[in-house]
C-alpha atoms as a PDB file:
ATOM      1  CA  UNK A   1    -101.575  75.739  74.867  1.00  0.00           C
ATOM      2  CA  UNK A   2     -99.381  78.619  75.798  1.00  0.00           C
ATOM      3  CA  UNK A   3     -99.598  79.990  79.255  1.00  0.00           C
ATOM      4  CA  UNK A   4    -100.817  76.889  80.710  1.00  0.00           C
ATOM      5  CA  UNK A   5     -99.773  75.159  83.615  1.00  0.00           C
ATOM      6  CA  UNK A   6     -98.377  71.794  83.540  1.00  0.00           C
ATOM      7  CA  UNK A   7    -101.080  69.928  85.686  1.00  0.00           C
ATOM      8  CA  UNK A   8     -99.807  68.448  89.097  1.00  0.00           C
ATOM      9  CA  UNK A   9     -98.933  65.209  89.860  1.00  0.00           C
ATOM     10  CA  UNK A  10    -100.378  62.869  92.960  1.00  0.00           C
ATOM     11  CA  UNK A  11     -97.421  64.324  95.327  1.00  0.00           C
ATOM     12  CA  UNK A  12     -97.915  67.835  94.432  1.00  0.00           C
ATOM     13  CA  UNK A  13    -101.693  67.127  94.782  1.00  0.00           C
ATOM     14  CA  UNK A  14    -100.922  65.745  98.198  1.00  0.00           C
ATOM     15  CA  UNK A  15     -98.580  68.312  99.403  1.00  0.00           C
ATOM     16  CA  UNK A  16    -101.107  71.073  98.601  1.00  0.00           C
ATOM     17  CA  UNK A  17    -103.839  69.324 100.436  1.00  0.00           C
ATOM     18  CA  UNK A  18    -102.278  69.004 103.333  1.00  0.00           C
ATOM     19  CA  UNK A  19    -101.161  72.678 103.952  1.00  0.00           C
ATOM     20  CA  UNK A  20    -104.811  73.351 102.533  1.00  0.00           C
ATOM     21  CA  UNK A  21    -105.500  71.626 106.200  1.00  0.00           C
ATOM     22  CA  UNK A  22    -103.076  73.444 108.217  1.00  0.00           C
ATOM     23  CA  UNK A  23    -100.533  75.875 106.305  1.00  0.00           C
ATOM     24  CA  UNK A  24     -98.359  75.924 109.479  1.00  0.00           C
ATOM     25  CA  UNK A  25     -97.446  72.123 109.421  1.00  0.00           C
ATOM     26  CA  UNK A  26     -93.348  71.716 108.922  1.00  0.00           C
ATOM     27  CA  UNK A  27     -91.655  70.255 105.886  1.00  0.00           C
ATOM     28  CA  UNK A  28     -90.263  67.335 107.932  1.00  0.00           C
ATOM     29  CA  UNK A  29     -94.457  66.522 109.042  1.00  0.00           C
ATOM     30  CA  UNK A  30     -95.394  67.166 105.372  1.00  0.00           C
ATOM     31  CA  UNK A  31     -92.704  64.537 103.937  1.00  0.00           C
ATOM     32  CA  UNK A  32     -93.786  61.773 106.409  1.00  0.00           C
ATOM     33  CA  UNK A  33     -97.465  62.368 105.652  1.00  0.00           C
ATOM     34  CA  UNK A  34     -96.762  63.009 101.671  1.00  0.00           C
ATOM     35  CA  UNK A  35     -94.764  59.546 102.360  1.00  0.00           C
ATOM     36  CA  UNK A  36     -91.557  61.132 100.444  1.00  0.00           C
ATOM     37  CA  UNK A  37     -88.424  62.204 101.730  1.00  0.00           C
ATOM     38  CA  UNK A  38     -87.391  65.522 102.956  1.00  0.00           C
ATOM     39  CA  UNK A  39     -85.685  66.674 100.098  1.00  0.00           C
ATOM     40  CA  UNK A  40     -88.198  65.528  97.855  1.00  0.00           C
ATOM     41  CA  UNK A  41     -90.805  68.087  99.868  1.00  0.00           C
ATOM     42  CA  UNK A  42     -88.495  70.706 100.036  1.00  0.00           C
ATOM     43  CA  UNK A  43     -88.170  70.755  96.513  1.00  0.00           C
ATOM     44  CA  UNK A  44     -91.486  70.295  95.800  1.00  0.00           C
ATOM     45  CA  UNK A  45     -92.857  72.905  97.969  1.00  0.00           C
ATOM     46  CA  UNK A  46     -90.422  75.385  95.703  1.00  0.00           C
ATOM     47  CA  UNK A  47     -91.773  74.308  92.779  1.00  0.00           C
ATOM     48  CA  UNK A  48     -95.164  74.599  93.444  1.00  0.00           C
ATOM     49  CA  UNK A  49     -93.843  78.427  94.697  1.00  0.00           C
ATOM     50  CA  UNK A  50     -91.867  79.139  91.806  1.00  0.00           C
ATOM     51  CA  UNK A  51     -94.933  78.172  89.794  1.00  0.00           C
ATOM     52  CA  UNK A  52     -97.044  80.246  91.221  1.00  0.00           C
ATOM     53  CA  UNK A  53     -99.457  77.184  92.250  1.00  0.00           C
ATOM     54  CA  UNK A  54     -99.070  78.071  96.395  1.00  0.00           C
ATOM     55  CA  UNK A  55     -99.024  82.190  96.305  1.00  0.00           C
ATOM     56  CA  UNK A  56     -98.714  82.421 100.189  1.00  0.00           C
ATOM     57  CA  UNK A  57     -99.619  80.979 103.181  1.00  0.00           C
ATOM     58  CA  UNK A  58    -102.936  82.624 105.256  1.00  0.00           C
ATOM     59  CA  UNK A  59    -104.581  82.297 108.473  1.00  0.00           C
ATOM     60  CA  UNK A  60    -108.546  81.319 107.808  1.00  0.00           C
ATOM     61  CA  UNK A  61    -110.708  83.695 109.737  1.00  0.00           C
ATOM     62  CA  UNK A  62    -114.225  83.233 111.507  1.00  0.00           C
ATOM     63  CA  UNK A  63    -115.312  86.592 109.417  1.00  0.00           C
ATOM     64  CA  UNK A  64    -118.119  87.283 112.139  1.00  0.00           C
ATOM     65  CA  UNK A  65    -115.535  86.850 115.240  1.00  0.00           C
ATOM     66  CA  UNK A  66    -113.110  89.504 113.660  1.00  0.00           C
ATOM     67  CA  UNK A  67    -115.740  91.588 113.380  1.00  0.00           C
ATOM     68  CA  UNK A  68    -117.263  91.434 109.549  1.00  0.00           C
ATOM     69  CA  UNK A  69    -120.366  89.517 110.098  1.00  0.00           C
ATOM     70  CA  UNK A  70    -122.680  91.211 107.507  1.00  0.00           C
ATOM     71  CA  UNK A  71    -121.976  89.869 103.804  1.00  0.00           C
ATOM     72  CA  UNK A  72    -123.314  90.426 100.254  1.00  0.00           C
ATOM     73  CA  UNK A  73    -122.420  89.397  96.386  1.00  0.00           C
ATOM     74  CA  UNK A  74    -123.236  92.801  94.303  1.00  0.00           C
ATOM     75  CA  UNK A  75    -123.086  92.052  90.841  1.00  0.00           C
ATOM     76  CA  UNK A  76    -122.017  94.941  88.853  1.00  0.00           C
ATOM     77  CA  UNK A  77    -122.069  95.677  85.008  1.00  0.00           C
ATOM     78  CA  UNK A  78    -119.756  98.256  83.424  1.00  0.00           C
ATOM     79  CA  UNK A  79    -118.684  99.924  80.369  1.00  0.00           C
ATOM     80  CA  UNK A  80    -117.200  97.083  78.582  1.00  0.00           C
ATOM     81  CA  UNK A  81    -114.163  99.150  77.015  1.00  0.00           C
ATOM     82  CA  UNK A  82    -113.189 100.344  80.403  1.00  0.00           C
ATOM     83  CA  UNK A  83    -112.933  97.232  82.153  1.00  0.00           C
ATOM     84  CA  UNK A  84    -109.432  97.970  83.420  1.00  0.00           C
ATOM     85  CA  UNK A  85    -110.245 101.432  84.468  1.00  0.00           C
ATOM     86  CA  UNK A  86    -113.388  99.495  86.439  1.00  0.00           C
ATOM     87  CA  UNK A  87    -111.242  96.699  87.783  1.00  0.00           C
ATOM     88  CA  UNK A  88    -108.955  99.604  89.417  1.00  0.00           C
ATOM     89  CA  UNK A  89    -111.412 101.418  91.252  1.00  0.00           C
ATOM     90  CA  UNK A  90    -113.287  98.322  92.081  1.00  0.00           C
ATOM     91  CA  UNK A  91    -110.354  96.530  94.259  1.00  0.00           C
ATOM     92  CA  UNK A  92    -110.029  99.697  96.316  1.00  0.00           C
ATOM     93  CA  UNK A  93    -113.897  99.224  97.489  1.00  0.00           C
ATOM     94  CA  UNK A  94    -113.365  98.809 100.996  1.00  0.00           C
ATOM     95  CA  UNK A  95    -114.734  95.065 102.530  1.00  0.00           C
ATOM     96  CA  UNK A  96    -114.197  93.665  98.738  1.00  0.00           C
ATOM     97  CA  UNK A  97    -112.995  89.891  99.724  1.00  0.00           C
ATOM     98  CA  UNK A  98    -113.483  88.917  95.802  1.00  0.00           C
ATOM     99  CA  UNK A  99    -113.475  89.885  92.384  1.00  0.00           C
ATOM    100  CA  UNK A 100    -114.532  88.263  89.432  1.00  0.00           C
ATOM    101  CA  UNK A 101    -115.119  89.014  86.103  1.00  0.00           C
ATOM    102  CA  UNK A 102    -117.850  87.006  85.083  1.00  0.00           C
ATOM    103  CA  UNK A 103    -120.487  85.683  81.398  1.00  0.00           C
ATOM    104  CA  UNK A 104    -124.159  85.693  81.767  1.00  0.00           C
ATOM    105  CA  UNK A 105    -125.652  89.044  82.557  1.00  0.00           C
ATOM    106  CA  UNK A 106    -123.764  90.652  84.806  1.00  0.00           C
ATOM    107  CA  UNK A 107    -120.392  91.856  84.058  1.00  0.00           C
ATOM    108  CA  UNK A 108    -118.287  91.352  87.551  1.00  0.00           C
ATOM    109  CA  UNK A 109    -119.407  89.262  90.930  1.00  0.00           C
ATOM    110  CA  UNK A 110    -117.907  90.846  93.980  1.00  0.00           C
ATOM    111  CA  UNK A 111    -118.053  89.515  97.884  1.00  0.00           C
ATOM    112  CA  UNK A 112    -117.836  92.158 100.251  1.00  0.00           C
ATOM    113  CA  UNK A 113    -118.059  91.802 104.104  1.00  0.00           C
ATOM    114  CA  UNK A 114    -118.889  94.687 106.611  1.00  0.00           C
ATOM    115  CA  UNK A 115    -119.441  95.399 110.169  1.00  0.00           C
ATOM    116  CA  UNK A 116    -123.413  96.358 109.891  1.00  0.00           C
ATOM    117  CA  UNK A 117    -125.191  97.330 107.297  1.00  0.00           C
ATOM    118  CA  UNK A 118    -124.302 101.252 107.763  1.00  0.00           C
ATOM    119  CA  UNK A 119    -121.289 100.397 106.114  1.00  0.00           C
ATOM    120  CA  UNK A 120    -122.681  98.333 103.667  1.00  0.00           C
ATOM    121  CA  UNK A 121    -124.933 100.872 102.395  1.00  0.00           C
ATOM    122  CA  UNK A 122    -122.195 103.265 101.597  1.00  0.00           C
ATOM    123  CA  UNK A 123    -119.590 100.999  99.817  1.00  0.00           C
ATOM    124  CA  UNK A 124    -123.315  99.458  97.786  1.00  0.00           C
ATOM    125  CA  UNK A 125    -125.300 103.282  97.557  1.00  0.00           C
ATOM    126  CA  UNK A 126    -122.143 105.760  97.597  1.00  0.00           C
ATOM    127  CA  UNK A 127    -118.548 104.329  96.844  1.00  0.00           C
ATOM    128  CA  UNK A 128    -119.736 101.516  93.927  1.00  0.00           C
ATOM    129  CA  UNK A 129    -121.696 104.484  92.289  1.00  0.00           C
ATOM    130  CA  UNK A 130    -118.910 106.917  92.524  1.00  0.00           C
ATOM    131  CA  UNK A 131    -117.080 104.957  89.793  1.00  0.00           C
ATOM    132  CA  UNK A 132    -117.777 106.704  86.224  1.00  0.00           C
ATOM    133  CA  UNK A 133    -117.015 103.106  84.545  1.00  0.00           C
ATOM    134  CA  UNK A 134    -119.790 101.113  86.922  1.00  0.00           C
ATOM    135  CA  UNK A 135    -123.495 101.348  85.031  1.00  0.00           C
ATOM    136  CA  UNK A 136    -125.169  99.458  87.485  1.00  0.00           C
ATOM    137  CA  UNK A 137    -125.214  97.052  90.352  1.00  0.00           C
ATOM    138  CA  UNK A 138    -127.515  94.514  91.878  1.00  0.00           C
ATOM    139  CA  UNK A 139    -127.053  93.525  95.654  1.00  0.00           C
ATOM    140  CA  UNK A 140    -127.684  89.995  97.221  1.00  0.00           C
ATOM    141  CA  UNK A 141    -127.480  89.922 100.952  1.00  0.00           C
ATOM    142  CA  UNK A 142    -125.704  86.390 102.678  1.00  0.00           C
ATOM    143  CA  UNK A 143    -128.434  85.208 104.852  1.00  0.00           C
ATOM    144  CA  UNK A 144    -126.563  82.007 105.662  1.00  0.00           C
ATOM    145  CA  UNK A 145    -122.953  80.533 105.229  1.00  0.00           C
ATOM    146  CA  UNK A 146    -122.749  76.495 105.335  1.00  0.00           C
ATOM    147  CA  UNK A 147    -119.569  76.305 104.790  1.00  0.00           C
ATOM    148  CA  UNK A 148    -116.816  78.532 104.705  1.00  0.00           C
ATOM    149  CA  UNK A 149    -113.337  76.283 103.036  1.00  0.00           C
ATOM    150  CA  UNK A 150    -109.925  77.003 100.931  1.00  0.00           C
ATOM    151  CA  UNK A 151    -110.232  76.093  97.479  1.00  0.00           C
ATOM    152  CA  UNK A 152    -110.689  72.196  96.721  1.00  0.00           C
ATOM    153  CA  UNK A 153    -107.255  70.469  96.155  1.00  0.00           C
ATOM    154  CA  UNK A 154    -106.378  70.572  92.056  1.00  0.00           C
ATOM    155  CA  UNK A 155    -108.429  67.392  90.270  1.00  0.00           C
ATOM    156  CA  UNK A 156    -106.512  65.069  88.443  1.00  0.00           C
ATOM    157  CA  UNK A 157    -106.633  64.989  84.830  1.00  0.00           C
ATOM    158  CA  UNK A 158    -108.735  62.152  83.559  1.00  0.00           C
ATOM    159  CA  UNK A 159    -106.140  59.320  82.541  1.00  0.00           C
END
């Protein structure tokens, strides 16, 4: 199929998981743990960068400790041939930690995280309404997180 990705291999698998644990653990620690050698990392590691498999490396944040506590999914329908025009105002929401476009009956999913629910409010009532493309949105307050996690390491294909 064009456009897809070759599908990873036990040591790429590996490699990802473990900076999925801790991004800031060194090449040398990574090779030991991966049980390959150094150069075998080092050129994995570009790879899976050149790839576009590991797009950066990010700190995971305690969203209520750095000061976002309140969060919500709003899912959002819009005029379906301005999708792009609704994608582009829609990123620019301020709190938006996620996007998706989604099937079923709502057009787009997206996780945003305030301070209190002031703020909330007005990105929800005011700034999701200002966009012309947006039709209408449904709001579903977070009352609990269990478990807040980087994306699972890739599953094998079936052999």
């Amino acid at each position: 199929m064009a456009g897809r990705h070759p599908p990873l291999d036990a040591i790429d698998r590996r490699l990802v998981t473990l900076l999925q644990e801790d991004a800031r653990t060194s090449v040398p620690e990574l090779a030991r743990r991966a049980e390959v050698g150094r150069a075998t990392a080092y050129a994995r590691l570009d790879g899976l960068r050149q790839r576009g498999v590991i797009t950066g490396f990010r700190a995971e944040v305690d969203p209520a400790a750095a000061g976002t506590p309140l969060a919500a999914y709003v899912f959002v329908d819009v005029e379906q041939q301005r999708w792009e025009q609704a994608k582009a105002a829609l990123v620019e929401l301020p709190g938006l930690v996620h996007l998706s476009l989604t099937s079923g009956l709502h057009d787009a999913v997206l996780l945003v995280r305030c301070a209190d629910l002031e703020t909330l409010r007005d990105v929800v009532l005011v700034r999701l309404h200002e966009i012309p493309e947006v039709r209408s949105a449904q709001t579903l307050f977070v009352l609990d997180e269990v478990r807040l996690a980087p994306l699972a390491p890739p599953v094998p294909p079936e052999a």
